[in-house]
N, C-alpha and C. Protein backbone atom coordinates (compact mmCIF):
# COMPACT_ATOMS: atom_id res chain seq x y z
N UNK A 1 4.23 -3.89 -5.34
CA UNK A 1 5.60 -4.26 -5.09
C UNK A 1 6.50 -3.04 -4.91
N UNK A 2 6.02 -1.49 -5.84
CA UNK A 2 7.07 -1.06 -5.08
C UNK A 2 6.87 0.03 -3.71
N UNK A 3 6.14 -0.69 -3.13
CA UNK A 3 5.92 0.37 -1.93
C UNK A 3 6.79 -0.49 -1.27
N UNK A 4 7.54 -2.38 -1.47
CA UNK A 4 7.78 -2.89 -0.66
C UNK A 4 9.16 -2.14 -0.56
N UNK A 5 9.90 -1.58 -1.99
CA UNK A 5 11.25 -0.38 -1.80
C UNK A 5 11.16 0.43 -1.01
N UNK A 6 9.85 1.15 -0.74
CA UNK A 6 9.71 2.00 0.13
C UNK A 6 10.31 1.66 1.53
N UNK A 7 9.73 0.13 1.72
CA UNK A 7 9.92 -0.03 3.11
C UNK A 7 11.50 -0.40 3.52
N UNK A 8 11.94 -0.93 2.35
CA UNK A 8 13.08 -1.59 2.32
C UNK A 8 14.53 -0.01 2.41
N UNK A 9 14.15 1.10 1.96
CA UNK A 9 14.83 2.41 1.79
C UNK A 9 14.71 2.46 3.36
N UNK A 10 13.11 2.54 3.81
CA UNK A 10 13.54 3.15 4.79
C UNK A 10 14.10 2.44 6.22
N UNK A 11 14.22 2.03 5.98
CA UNK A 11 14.68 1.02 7.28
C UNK A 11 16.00 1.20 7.05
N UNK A 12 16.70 1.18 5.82
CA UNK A 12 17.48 1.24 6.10
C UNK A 12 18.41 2.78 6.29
N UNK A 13 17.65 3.69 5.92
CA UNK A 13 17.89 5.29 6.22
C UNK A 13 17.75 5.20 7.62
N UNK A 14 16.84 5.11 8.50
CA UNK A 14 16.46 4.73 9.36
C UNK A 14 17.54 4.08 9.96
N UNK A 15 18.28 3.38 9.69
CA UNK A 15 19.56 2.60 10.76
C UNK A 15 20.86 3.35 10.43
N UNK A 16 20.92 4.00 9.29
CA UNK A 16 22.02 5.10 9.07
C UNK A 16 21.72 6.01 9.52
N UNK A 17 20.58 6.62 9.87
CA UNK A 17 20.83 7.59 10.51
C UNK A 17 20.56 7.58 11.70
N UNK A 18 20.79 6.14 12.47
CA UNK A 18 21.37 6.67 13.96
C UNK A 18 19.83 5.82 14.28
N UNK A 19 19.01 5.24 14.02
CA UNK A 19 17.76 4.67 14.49
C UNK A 19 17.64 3.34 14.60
N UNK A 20 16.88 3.00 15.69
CA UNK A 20 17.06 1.50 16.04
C UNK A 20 15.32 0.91 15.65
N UNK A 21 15.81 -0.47 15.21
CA UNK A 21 14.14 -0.94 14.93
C UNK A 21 13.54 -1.47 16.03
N UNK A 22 14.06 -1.48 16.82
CA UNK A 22 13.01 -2.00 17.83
C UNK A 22 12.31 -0.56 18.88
N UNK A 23 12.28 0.40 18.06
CA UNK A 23 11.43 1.75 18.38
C UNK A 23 10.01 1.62 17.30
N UNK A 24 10.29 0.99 16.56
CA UNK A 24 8.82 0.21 15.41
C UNK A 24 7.88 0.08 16.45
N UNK A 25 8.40 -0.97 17.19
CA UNK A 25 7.57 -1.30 18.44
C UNK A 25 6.48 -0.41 18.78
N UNK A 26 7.01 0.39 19.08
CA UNK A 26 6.53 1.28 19.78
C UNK A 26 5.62 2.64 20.19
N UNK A 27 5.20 2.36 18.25
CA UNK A 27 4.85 3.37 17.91
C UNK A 27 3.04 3.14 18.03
N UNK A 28 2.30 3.48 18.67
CA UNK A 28 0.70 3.44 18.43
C UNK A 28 -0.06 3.39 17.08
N UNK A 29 -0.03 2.40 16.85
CA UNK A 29 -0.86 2.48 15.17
C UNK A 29 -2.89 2.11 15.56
N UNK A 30 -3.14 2.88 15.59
CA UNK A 30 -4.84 2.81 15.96
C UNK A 30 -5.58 1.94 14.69
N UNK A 31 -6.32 0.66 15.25
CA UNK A 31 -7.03 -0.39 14.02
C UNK A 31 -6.34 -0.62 13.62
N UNK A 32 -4.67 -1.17 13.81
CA UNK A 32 -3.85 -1.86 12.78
C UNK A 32 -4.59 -3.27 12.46
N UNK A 33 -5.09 -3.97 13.07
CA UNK A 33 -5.64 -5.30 12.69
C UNK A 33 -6.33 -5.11 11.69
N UNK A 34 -7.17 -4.02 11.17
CA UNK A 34 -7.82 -3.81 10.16
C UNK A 34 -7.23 -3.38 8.87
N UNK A 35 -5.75 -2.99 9.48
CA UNK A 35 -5.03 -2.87 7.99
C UNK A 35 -4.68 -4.20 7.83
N UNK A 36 -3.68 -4.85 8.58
CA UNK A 36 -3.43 -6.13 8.25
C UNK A 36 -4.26 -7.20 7.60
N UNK A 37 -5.73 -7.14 7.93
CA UNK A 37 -6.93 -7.69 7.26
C UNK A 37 -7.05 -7.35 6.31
N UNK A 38 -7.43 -6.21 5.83
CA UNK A 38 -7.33 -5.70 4.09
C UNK A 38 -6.21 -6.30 3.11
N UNK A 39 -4.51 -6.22 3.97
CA UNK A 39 -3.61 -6.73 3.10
C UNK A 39 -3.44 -8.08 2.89
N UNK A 40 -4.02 -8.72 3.93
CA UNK A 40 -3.98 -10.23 3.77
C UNK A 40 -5.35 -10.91 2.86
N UNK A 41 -6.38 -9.69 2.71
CA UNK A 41 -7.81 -9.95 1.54
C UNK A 41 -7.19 -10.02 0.48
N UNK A 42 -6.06 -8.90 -0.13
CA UNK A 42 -5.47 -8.63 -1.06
C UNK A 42 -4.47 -9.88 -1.75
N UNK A 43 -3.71 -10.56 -0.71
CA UNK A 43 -2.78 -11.41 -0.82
C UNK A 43 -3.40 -12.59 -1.48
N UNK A 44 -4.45 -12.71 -1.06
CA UNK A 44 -5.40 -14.06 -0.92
C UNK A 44 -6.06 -13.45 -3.10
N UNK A 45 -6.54 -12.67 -2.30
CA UNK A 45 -7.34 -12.12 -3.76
C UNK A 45 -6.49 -12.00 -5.21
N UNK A 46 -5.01 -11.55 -4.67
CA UNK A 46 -3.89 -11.73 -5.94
C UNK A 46 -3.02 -12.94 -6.36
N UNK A 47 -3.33 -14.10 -5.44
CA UNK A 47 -2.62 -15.62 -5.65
C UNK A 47 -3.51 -16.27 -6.31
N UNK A 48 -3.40 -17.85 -6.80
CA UNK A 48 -3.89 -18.37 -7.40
C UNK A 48 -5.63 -18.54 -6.52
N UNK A 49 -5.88 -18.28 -5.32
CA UNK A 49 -7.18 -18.75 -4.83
C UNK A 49 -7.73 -17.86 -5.30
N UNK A 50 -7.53 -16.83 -5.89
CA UNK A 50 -8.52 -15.59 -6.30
C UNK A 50 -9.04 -15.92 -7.21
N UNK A 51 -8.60 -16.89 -7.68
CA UNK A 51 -8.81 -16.78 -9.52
C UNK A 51 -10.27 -17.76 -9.41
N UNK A 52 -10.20 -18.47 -8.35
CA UNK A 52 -11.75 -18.99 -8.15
C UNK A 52 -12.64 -18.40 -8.04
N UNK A 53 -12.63 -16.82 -7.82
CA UNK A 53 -14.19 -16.74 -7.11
C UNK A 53 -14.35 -16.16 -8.14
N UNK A 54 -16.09 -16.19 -7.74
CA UNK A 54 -16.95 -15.62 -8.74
C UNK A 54 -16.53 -14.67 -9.47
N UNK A 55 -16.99 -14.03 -10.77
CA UNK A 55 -16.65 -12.98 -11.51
C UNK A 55 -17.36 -12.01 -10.93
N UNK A 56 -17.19 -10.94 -10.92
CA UNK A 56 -17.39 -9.56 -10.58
C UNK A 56 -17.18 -9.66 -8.64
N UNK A 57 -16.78 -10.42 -8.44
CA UNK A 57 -16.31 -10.49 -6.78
C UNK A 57 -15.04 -10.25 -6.18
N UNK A 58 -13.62 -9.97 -7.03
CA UNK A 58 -12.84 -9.81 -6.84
C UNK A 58 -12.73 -8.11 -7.16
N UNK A 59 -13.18 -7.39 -8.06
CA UNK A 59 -13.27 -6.04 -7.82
C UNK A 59 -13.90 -5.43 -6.75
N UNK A 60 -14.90 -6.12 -6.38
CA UNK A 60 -15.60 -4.86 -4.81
C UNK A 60 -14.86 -5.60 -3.71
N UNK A 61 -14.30 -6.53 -3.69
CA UNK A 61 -13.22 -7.30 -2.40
C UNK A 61 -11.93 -6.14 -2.66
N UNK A 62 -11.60 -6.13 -3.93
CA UNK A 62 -10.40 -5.52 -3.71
C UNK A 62 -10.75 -3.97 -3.05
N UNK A 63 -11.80 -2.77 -3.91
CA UNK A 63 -11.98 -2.00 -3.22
C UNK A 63 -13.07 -1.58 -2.11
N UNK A 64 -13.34 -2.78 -1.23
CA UNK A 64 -13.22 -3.00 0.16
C UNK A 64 -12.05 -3.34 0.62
N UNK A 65 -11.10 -3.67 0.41
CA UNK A 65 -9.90 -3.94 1.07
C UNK A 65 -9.31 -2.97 1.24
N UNK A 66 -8.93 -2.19 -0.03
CA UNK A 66 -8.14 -0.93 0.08
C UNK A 66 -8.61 0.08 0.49
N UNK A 67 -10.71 0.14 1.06
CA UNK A 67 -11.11 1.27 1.70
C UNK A 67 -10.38 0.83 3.41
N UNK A 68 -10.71 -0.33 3.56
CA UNK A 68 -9.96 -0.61 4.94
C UNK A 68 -8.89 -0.04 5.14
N UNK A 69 -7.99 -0.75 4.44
CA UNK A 69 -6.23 -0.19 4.54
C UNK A 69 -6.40 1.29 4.98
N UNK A 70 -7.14 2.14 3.84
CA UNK A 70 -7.24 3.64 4.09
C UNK A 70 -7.84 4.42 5.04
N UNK A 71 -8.73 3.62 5.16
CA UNK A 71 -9.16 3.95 6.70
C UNK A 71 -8.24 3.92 7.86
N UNK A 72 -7.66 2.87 8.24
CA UNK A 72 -6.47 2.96 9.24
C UNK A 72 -5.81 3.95 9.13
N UNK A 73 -5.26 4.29 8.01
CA UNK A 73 -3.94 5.55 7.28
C UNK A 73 -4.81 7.10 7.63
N UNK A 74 -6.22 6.85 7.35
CA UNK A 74 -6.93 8.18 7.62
C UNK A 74 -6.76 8.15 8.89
N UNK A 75 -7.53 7.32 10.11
CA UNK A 75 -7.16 7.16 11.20
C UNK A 75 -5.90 7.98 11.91
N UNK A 76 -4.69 7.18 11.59
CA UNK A 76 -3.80 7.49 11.72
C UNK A 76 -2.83 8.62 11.48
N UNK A 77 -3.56 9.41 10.41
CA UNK A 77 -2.90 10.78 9.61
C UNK A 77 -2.00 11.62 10.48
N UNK A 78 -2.06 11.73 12.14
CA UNK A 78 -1.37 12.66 12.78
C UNK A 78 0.15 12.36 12.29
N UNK A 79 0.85 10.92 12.00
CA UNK A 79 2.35 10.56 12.32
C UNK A 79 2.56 10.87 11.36
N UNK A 80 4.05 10.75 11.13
CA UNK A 80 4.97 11.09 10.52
C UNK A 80 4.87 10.40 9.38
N UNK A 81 4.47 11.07 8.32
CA UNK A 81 4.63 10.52 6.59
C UNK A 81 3.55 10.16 6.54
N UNK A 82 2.28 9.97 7.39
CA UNK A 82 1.00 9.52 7.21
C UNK A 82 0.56 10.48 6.17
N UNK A 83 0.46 11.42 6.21
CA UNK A 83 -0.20 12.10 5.35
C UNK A 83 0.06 12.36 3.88
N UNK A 84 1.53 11.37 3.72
CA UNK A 84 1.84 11.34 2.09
C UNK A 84 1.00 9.71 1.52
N UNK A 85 1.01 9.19 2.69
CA UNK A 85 0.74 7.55 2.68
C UNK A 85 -0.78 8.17 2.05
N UNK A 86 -1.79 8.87 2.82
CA UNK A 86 -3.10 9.38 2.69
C UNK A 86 -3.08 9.54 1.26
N UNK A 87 -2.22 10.75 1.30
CA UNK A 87 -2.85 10.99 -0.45
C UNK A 87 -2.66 10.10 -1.37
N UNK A 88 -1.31 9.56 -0.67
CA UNK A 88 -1.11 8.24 -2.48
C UNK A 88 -2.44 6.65 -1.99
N UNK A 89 -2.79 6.50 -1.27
CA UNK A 89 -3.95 5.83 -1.02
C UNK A 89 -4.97 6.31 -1.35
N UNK A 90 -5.44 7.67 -1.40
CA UNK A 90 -6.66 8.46 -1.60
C UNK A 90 -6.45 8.03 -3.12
N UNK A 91 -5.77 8.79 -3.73
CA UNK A 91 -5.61 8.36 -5.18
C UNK A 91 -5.59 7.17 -5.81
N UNK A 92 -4.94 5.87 -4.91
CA UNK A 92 -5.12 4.97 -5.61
C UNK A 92 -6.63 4.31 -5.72
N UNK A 93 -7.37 4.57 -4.64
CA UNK A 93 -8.44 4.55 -4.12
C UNK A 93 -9.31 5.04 -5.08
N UNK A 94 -9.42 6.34 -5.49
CA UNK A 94 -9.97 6.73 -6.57
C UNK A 94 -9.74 6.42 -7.99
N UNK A 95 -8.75 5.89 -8.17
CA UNK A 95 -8.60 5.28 -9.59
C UNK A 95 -9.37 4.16 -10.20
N UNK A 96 -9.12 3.46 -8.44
CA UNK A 96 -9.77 1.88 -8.85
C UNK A 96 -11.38 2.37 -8.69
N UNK A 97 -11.82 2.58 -7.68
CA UNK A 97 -13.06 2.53 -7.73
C UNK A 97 -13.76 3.26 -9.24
N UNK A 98 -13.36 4.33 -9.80
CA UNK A 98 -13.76 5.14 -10.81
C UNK A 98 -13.88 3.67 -11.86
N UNK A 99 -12.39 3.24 -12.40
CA UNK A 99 -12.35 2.24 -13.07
C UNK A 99 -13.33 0.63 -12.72
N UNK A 100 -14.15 0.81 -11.79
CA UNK A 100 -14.72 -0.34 -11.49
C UNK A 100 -14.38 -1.13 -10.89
N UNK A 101 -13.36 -1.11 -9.76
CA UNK A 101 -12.94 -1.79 -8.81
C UNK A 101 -11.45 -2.78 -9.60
N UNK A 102 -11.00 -1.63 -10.19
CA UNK A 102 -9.47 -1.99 -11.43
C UNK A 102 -8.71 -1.41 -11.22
N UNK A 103 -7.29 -1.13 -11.42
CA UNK A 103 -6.48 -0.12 -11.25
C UNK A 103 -6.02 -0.94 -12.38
N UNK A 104 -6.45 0.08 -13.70
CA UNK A 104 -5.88 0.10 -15.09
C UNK A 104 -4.20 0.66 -14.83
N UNK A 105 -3.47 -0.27 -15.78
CA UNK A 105 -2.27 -0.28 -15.82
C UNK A 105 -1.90 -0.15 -17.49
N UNK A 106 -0.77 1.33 -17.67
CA UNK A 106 -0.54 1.09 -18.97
C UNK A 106 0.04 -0.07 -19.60
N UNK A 107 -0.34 -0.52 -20.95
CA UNK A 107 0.03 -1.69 -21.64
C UNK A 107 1.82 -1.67 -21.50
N UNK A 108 2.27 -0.53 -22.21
CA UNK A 108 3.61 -0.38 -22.53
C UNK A 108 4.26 -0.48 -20.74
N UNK A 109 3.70 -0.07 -19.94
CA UNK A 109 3.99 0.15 -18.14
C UNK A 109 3.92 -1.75 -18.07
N UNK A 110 3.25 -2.42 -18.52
CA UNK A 110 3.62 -3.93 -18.18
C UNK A 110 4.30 -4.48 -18.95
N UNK A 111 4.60 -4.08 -20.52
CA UNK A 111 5.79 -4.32 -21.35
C UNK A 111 6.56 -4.30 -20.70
N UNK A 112 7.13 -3.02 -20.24
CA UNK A 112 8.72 -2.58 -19.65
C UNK A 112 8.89 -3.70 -18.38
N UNK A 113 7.81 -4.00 -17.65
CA UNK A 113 8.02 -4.91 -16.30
C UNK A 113 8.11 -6.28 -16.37
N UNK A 114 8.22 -6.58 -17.92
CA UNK A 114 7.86 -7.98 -18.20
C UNK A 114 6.54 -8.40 -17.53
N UNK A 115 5.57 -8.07 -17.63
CA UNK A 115 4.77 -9.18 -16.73
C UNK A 115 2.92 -8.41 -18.02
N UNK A 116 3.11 -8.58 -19.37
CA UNK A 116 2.67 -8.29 -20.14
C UNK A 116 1.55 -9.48 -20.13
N UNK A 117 2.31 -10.57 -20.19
CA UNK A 117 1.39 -12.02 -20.63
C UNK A 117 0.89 -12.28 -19.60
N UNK A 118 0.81 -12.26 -18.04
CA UNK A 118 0.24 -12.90 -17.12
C UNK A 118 -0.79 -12.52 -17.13
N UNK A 119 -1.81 -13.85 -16.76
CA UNK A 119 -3.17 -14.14 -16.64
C UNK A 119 -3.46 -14.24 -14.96
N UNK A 120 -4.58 -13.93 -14.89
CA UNK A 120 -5.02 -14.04 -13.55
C UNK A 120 -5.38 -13.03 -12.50
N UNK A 121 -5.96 -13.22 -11.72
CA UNK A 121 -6.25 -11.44 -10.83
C UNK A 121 -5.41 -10.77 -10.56
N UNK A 122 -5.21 -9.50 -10.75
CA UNK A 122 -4.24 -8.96 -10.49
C UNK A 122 -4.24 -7.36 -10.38
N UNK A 123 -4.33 -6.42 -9.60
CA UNK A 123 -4.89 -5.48 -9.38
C UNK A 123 -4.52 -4.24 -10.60
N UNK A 124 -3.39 -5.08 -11.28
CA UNK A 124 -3.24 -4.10 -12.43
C UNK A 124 -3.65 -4.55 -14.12
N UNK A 125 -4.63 -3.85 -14.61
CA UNK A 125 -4.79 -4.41 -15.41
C UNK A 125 -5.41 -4.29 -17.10
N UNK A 126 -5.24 -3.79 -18.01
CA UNK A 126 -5.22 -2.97 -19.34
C UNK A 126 -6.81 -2.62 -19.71
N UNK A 127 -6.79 -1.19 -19.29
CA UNK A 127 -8.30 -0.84 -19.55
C UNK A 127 -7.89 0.41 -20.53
N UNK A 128 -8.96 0.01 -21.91
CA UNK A 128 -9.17 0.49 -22.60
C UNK A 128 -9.13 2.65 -21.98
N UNK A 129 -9.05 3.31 -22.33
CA UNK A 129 -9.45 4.60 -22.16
C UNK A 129 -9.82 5.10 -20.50
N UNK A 130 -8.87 4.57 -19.36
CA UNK A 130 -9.20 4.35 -18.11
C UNK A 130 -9.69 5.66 -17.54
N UNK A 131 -10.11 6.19 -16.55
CA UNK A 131 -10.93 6.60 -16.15
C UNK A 131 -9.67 7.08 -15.20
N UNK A 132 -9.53 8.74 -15.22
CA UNK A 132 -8.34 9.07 -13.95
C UNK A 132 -7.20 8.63 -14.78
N UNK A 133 -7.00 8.49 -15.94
CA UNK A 133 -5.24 7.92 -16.11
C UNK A 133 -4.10 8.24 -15.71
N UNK A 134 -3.86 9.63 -15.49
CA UNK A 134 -3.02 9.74 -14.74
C UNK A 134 -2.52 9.01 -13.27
N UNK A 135 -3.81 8.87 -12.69
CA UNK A 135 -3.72 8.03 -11.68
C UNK A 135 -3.43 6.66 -11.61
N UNK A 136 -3.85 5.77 -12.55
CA UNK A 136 -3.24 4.55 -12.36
C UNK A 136 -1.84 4.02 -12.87
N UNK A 137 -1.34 2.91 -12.60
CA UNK A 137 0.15 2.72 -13.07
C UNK A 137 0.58 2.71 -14.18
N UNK A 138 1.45 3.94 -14.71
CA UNK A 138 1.62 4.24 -15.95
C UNK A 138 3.25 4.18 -15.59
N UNK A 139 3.90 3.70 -14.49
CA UNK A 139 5.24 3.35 -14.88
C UNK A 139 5.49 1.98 -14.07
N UNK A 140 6.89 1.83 -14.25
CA UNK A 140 6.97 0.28 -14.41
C UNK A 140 8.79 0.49 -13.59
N UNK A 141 8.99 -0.56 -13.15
CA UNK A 141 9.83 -1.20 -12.24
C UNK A 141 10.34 -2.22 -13.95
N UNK A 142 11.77 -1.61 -14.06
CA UNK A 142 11.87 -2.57 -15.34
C UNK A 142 12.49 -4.08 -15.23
N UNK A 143 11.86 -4.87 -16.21
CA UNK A 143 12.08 -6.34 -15.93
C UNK A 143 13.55 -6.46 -15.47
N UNK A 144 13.63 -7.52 -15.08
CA UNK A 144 15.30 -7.93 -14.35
C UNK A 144 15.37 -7.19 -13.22
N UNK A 145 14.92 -6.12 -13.02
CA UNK A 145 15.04 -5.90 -11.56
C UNK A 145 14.45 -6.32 -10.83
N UNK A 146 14.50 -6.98 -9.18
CA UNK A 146 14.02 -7.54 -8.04
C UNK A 146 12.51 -6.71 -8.24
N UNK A 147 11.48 -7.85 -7.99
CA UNK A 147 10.23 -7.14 -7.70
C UNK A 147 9.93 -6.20 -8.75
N UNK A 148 9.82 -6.73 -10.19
CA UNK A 148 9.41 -5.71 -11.16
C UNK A 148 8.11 -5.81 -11.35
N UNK A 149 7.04 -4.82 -11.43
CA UNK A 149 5.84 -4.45 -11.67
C UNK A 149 5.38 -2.97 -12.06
N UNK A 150 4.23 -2.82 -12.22
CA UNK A 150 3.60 -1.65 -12.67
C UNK A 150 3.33 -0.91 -11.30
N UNK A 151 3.52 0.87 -11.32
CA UNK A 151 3.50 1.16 -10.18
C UNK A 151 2.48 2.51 -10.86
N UNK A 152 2.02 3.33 -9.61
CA UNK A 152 1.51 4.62 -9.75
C UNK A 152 1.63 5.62 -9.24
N UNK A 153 1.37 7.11 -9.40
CA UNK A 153 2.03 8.50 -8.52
C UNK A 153 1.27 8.20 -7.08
N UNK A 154 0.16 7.36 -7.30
CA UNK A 154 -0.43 7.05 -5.04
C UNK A 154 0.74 5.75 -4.87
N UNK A 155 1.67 5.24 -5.46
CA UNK A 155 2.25 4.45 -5.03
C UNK A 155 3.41 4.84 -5.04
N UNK A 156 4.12 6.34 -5.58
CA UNK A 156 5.29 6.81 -5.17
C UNK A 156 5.09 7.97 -4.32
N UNK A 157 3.81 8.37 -3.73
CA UNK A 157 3.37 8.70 -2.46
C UNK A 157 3.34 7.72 -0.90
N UNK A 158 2.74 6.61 -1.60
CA UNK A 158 2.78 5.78 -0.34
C UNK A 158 4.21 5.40 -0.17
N UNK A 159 4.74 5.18 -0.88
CA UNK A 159 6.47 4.98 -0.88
C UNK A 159 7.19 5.96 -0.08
N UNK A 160 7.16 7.43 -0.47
CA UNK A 160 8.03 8.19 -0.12
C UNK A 160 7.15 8.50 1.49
N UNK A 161 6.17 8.21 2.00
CA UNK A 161 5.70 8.65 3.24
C UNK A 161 6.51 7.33 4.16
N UNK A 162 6.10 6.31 3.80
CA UNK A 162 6.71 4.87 4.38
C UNK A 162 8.12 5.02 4.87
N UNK A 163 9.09 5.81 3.55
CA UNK A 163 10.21 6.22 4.16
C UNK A 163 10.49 7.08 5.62
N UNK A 164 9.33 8.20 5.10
CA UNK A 164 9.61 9.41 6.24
C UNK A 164 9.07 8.76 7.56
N UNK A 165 7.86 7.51 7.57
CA UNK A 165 7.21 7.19 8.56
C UNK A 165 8.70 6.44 9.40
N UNK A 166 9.14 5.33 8.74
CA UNK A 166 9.90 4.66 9.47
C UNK A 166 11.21 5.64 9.44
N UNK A 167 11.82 6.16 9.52
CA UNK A 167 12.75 7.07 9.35
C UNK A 167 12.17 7.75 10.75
N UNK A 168 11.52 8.52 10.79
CA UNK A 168 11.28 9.19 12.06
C UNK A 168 10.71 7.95 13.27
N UNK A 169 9.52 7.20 12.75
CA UNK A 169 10.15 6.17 13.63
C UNK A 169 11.04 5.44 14.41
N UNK A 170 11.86 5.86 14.05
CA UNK A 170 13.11 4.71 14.26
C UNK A 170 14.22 5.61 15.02
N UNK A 171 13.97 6.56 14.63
CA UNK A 171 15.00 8.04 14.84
C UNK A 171 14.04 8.74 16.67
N UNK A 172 13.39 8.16 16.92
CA UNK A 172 12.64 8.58 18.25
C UNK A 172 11.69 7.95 18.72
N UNK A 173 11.77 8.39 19.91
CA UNK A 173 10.67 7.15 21.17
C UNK A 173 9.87 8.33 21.51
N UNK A 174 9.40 9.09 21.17
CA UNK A 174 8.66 10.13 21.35
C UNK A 174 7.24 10.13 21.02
N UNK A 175 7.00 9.48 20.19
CA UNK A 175 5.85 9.41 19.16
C UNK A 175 5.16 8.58 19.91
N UNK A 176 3.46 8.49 19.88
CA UNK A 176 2.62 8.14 20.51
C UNK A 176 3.03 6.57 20.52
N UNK A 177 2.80 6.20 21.89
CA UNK A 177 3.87 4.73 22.21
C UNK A 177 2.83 3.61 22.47
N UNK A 178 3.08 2.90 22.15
CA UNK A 178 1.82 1.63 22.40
C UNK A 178 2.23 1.31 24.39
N UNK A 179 1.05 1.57 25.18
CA UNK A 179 1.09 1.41 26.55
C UNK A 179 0.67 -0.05 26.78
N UNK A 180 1.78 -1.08 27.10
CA UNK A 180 0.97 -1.90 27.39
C UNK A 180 -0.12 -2.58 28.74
N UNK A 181 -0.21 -0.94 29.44
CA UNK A 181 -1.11 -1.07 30.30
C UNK A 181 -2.49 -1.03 29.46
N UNK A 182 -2.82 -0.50 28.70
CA UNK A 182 -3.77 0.03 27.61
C UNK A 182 -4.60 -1.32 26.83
N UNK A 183 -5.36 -1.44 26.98
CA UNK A 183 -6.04 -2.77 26.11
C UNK A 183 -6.96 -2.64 25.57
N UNK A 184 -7.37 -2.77 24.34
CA UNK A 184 -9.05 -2.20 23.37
C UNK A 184 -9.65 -2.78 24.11
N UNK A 185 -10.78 -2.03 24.29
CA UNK A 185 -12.13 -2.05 24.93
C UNK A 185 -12.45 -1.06 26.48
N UNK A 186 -10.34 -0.50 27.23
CA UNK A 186 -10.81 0.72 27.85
C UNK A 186 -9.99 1.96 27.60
N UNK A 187 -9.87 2.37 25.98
CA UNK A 187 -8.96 3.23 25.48
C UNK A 187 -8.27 3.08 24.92
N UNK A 188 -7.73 1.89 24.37
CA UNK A 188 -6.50 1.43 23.95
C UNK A 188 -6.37 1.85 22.21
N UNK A 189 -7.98 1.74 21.78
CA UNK A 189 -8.15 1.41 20.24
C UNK A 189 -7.48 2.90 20.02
C-alpha cells in the first residue's frame, strides 16, 4: 500500500511541475503484460480466494510473482527511477525468498498500522528471528491514516523511484515512445 503514495505523489509533482498525463502513454515499458500478471497473481493471492489454496502454495506464487514484476523493472532499468524501483524490488525480493517465500513484518510495525489481528494471506507477516531484518517491513503507515500498513526500505525505494519515474515521465515526450507501428512478434517487445 505504500508504494500506492508513491504513485499518488507523483502524479501529482508531475502535474505541478508543468507535466501532462497523457505522456504516460507514451512511454515504452518492455513485457509490461508480465508485470501486470504478477500484480494481478498477487491481488488474487492477498483477497479472500487465497486463503483457499493449498498450504505451502501461496509462498512460491507469491515469490514467482514478484520474480516476474522484477524482471520487467530489470528489463526496463534504462528509465527514469527504474533503477531505484530495481533495488527496492531486489531487496524485497531477497527478504521474502530468504524468509521462505514471507516478507516478515515487525510485530510492533503491525501494532502501529492497526492491522495486528488480521488473519489470512498476506504478504506481511510475524516471523520469529527473520532472516535479512532489516529488509523486511519494520515500519508502518500509522492506523487512521488512508491505506495504513506495514512497509519496507525496498518499498521506500520503489516509492521514491515511482515518483522520479512518473515525474520525468510526464515532464517529456522524449523517452523511448511506444510506436504504434511496432507490434510484438517484429520488434515491438
Amino acid at each position: 500500500m505504500f508504494i500506492l503514495y508513491g504513485v499518488a505523489i507523483g502524479l501529482l509533482v508531475g502535474l505541478l511541475a508543468g507535466g501532462r498525463l497523457e505522456r504516460l502513454g507514451n512511454v515504452a515499458v518492455h513485457w509490461w503484460p508480465l508485470a501486470i500478471a504478477g500484480l494481478v497473481v498477487q491481488l488474487v493471492l492477498f483477497s479472500p480466494v487465497g486463503d483457499g489454496f493449498p498450504p505451502g502454495f501461496p509462498p512460491l506464487l507469491y515469490i514467482v510473482s514478484t520474480a516476474a514484476v522484477f524482471a520487467v523493472v530489470i528489463r526496463n532499468v534504462r528509465l527514469p527511477g527504474l533503477p531505484l524501483i530495481a533495488l527496492g524490488s531486489g531487496l524485497n525480493l531477497a527478504a521474502t525468498v530468504a524468509n521462505g517465500g514471507y516478507m516478515p513484518a515487525d510485530p510492533n510495525a503491525l501494532v502501529a498500522a492497526g492491522r495486528a489481528s488480521e488473519t489470512g494471506n498476506s504478504n506481511s507477516i510475524v516471523i520469529p528471528h527473520p532472516v535479512l531484518g532489516p529488509l523486511t517491513d519494520i515500519f508502518a503507515i500509522p492506523a487512521g491514516v488512508p491505506l495504513a500498513n506495514v512497509f519496507s526500505i525496498g518499498d521506500v525505494l520503489i516509492g521514491i523511484g515511482l515518483v522520479v519515474a512518473l515525474v520525468a515521465f510526464m515532464r517529456s515526450d522524449t523517452w523511448p515512445r511506444r510506436d504504434p507501428l511496432v507490434h510484438p512478434g517484429n520488434g515491438g517487445a
